[in-house]
N, C-alpha and C. Protein backbone atom coordinates (compact mmCIF):
# COMPACT_ATOMS: atom_id res chain seq x y z
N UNK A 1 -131.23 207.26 -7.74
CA UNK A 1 -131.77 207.40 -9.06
C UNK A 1 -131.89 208.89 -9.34
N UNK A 2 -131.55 209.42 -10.18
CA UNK A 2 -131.63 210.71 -10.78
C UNK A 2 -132.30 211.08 -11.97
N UNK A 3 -133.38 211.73 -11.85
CA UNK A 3 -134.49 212.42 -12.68
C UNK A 3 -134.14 213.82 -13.23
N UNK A 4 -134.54 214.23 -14.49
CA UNK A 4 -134.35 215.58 -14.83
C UNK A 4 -135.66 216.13 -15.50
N UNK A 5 -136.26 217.32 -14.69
CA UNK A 5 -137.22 217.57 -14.94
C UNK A 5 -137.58 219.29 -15.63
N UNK A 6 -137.69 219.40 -16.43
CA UNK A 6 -137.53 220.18 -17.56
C UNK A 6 -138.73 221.40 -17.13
N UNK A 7 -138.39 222.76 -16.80
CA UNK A 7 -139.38 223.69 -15.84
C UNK A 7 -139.24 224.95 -16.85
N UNK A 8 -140.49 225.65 -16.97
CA UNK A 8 -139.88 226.94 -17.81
C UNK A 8 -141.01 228.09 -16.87
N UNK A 9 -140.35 228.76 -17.33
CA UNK A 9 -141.19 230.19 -16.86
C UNK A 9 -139.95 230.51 -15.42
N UNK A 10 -138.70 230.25 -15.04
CA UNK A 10 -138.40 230.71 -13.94
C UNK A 10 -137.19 231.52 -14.63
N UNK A 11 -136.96 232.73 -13.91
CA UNK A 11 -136.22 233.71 -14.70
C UNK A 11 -135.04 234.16 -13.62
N UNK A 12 -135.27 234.05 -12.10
CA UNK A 12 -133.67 234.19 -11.36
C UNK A 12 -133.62 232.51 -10.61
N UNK A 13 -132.72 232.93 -9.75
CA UNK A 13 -132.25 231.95 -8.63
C UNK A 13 -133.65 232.02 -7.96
N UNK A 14 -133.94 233.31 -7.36
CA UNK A 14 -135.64 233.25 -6.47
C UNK A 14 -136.11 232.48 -7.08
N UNK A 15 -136.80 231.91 -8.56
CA UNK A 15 -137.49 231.18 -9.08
C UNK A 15 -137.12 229.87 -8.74
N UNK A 16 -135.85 229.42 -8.80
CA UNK A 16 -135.37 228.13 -9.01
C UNK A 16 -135.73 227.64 -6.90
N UNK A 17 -135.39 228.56 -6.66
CA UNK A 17 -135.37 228.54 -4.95
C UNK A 17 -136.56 227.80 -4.62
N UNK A 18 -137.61 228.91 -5.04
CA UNK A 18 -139.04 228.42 -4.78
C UNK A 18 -139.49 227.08 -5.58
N UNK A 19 -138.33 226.72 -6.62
CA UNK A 19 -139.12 225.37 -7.09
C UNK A 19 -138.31 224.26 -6.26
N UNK A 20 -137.17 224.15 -5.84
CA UNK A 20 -136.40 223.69 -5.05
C UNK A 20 -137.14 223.08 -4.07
N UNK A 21 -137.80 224.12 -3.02
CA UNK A 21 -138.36 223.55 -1.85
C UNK A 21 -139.39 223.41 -1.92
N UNK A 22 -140.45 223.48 -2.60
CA UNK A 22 -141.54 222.29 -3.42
C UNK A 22 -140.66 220.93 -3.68
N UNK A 23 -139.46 220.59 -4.30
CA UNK A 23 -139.94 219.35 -4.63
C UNK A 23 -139.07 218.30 -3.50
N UNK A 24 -138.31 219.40 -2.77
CA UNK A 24 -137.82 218.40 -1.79
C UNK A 24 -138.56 218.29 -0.61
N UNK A 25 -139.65 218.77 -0.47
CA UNK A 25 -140.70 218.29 0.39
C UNK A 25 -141.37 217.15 0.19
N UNK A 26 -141.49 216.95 -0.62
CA UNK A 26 -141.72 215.65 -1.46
C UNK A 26 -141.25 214.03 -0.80
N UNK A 27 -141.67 213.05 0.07
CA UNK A 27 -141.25 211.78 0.48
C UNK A 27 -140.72 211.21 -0.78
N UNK A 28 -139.34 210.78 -1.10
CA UNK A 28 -138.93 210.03 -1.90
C UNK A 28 -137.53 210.83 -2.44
N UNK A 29 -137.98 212.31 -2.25
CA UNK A 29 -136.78 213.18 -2.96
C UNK A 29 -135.68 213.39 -2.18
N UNK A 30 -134.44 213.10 -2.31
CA UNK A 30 -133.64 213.22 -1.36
C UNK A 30 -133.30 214.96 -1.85
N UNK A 31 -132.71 215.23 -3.04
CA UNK A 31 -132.71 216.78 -3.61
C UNK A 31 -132.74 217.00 -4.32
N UNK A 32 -132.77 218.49 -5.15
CA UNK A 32 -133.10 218.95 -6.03
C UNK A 32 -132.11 220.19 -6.81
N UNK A 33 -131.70 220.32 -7.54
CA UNK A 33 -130.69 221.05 -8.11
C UNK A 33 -131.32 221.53 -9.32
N UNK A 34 -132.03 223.02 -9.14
CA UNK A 34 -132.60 223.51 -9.88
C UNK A 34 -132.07 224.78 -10.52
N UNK A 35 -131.78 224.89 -11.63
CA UNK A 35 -131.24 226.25 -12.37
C UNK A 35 -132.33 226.84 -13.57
N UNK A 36 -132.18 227.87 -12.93
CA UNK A 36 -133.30 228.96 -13.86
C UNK A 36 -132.53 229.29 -14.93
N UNK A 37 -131.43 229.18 -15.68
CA UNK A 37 -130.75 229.28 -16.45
C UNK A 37 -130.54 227.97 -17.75
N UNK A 38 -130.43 227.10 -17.00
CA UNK A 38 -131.12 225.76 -17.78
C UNK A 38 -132.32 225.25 -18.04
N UNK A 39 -133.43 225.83 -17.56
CA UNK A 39 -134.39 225.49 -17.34
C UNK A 39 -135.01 224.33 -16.96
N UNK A 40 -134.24 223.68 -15.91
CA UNK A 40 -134.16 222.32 -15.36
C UNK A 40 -134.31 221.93 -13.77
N UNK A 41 -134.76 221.02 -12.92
CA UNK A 41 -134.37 220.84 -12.13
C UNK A 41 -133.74 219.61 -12.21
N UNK A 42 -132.78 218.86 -11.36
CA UNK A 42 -131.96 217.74 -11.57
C UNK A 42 -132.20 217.17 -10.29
N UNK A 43 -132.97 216.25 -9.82
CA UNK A 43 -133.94 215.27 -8.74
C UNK A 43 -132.67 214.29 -8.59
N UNK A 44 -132.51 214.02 -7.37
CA UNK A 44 -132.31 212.88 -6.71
C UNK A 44 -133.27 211.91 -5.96
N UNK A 45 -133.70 210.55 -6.59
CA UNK A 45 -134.71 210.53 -5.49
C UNK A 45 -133.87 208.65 -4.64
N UNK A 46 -134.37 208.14 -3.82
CA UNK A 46 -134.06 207.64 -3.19
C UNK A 46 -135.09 206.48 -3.56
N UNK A 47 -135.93 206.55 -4.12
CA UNK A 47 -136.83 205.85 -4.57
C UNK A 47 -138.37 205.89 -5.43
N UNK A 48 -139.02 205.65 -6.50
CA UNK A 48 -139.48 205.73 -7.10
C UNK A 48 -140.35 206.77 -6.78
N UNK A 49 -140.77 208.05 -7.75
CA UNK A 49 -141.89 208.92 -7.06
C UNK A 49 -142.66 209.20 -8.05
N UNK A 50 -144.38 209.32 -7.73
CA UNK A 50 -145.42 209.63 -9.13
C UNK A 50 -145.02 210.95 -9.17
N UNK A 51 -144.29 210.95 -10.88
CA UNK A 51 -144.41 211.84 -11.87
C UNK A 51 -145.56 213.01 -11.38
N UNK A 52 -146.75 212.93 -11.17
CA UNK A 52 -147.91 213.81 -10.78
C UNK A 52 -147.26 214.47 -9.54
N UNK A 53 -146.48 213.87 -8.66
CA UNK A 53 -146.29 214.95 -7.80
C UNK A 53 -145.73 215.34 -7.95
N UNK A 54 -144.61 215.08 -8.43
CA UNK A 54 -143.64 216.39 -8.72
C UNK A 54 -144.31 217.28 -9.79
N UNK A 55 -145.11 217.00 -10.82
CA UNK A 55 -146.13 218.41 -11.48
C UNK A 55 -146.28 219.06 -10.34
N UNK A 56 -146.60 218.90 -9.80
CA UNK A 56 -147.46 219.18 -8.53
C UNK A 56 -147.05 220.49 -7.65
N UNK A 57 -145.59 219.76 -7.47
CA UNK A 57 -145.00 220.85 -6.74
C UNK A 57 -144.12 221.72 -7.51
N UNK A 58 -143.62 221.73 -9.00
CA UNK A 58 -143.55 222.71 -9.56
C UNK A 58 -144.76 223.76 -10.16
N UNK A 59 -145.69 223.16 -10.34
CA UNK A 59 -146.57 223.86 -10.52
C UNK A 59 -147.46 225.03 -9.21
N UNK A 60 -147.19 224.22 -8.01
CA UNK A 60 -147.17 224.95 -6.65
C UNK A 60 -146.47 226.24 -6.68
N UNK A 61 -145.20 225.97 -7.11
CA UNK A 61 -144.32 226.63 -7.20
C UNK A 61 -144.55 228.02 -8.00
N UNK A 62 -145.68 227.99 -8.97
CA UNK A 62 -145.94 228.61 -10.35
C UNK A 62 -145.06 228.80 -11.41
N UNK A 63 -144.72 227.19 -11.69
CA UNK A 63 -143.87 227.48 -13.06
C UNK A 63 -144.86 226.10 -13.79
N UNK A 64 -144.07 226.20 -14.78
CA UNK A 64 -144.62 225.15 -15.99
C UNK A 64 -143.91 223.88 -16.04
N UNK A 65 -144.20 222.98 -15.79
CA UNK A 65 -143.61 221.68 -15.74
C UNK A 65 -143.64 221.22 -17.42
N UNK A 66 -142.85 221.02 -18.10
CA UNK A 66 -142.57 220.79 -19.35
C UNK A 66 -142.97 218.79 -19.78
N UNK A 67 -141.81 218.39 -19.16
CA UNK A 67 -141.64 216.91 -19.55
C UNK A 67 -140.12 216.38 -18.33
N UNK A 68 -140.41 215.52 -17.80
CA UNK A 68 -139.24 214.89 -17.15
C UNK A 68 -138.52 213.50 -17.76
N UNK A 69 -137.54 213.73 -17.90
CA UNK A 69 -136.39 212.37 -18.04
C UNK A 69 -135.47 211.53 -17.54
């Protein structure tokens, strides 16, 4: 299943990096394909995961979690 989760405030690759391994720490996420240029990360998960954690770990991260789709 693939999620797209909409991140702002990250301005290089370092940004996207650090949101990256926040959310694939995550039980459920298999990966994460995050571009600071789109302002997106693109989730793979393997099975259903609360929305709240992934805030969670982008916000860990210190960016702004927008809205996911």
């Amino acid at each position: 299943m693939e999620k797209t989760v909409i991140v702002k405030g990250m301005t290089c690759e370092h940004c996207a990096g650090r949101v990256k391994n926040e959310l694939e720490k995550i039980d459920g996420v298999l990966s994460a394909d995050v571009s600071a240029d789109a302002d997106n990360a693109i989730i793979q998960l393997e099975e259903e995961v609360d929305y709240g954690l992934l805030r969670k770990a982008v916000e860990k991260a210190g960016y702004n979690f927008v809205e996911i789709n």
